[in-house]
Protein backbone atom coordinates (compact mmCIF):
# COMPACT_ATOMS: atom_id res chain seq x y z
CA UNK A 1 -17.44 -11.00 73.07
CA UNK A 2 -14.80 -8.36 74.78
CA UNK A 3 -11.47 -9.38 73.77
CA UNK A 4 -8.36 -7.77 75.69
CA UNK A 5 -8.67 -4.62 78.44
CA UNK A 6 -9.41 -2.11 75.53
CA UNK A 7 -10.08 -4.57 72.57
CA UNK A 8 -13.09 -4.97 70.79
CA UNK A 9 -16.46 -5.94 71.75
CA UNK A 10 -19.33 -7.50 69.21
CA UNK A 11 -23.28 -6.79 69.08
CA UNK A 12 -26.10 -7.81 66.38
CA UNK A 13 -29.36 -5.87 66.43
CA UNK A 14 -32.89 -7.46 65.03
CA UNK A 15 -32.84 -9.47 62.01
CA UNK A 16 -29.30 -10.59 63.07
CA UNK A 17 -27.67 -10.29 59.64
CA UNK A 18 -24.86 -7.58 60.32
CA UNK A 19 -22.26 -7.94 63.34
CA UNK A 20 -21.15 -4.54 64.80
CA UNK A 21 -18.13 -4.40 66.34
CA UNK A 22 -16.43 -1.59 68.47
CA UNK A 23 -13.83 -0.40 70.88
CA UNK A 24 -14.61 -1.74 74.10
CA UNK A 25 -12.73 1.29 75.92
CA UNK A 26 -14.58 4.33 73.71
CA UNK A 27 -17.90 2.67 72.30
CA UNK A 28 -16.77 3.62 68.94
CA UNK A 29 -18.08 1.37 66.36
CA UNK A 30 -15.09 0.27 64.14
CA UNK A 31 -16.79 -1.91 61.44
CA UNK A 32 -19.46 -3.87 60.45
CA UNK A 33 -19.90 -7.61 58.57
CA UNK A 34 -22.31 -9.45 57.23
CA UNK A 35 -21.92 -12.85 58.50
CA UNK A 36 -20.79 -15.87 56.46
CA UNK A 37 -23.71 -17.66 55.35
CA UNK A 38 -24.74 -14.21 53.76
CA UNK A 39 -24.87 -14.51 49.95
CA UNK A 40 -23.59 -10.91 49.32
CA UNK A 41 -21.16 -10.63 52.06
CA UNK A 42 -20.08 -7.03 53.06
CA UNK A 43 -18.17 -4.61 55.52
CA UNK A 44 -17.94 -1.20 56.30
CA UNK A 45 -15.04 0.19 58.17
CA UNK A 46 -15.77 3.34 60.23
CA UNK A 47 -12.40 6.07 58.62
CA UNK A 48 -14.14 8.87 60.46
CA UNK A 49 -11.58 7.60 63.02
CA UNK A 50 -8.73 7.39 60.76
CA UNK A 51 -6.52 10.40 60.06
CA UNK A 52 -6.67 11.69 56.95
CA UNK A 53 -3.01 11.25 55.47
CA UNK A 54 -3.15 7.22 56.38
CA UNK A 55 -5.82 7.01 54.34
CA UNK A 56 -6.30 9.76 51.84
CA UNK A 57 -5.19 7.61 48.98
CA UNK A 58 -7.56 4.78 49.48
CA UNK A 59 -10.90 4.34 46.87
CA UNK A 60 -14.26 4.99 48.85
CA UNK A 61 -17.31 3.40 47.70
CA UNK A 62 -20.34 4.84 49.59
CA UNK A 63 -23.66 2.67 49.30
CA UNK A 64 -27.10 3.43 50.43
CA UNK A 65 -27.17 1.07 54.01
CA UNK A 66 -30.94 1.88 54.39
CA UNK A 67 -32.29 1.34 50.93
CA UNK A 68 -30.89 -1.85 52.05
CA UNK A 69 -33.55 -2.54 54.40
């Protein structure tokens, strides 16, 4: 789903549990979400994008993505 000239488009890879989604002008990938039905929903926002001083004051909580596999 591509929503606007440079908005965002969606993808899901194999076991269909986690929705990417990313700039549909760059290919960056923005975030990721689990999708409702999950029982521990989650998502991960990509700040590698972000400048620093926006978001230099927020808590980080890095997890292990693979072990999740």
């Amino acid at each position: 789903m591509t929503i606007g000239k440079y908005g965002v488009d969606t993808y899901v890879w194999g076991d269909k549990e986690v929705e990417f989604v990313r700039c549909a002008h760059c290919d960056c990938i923005t975030h990721y979400q689990t999708f409702e039905e999950d029982p521990e929903p989650r998502i991960a926002v990509n700040f590698r994008m972000a400048e620093e001083e926006l978001v230099s004051g927020i808590d980080v909580r890095y997890f292990n993505g693979k072990a999740l596999l």
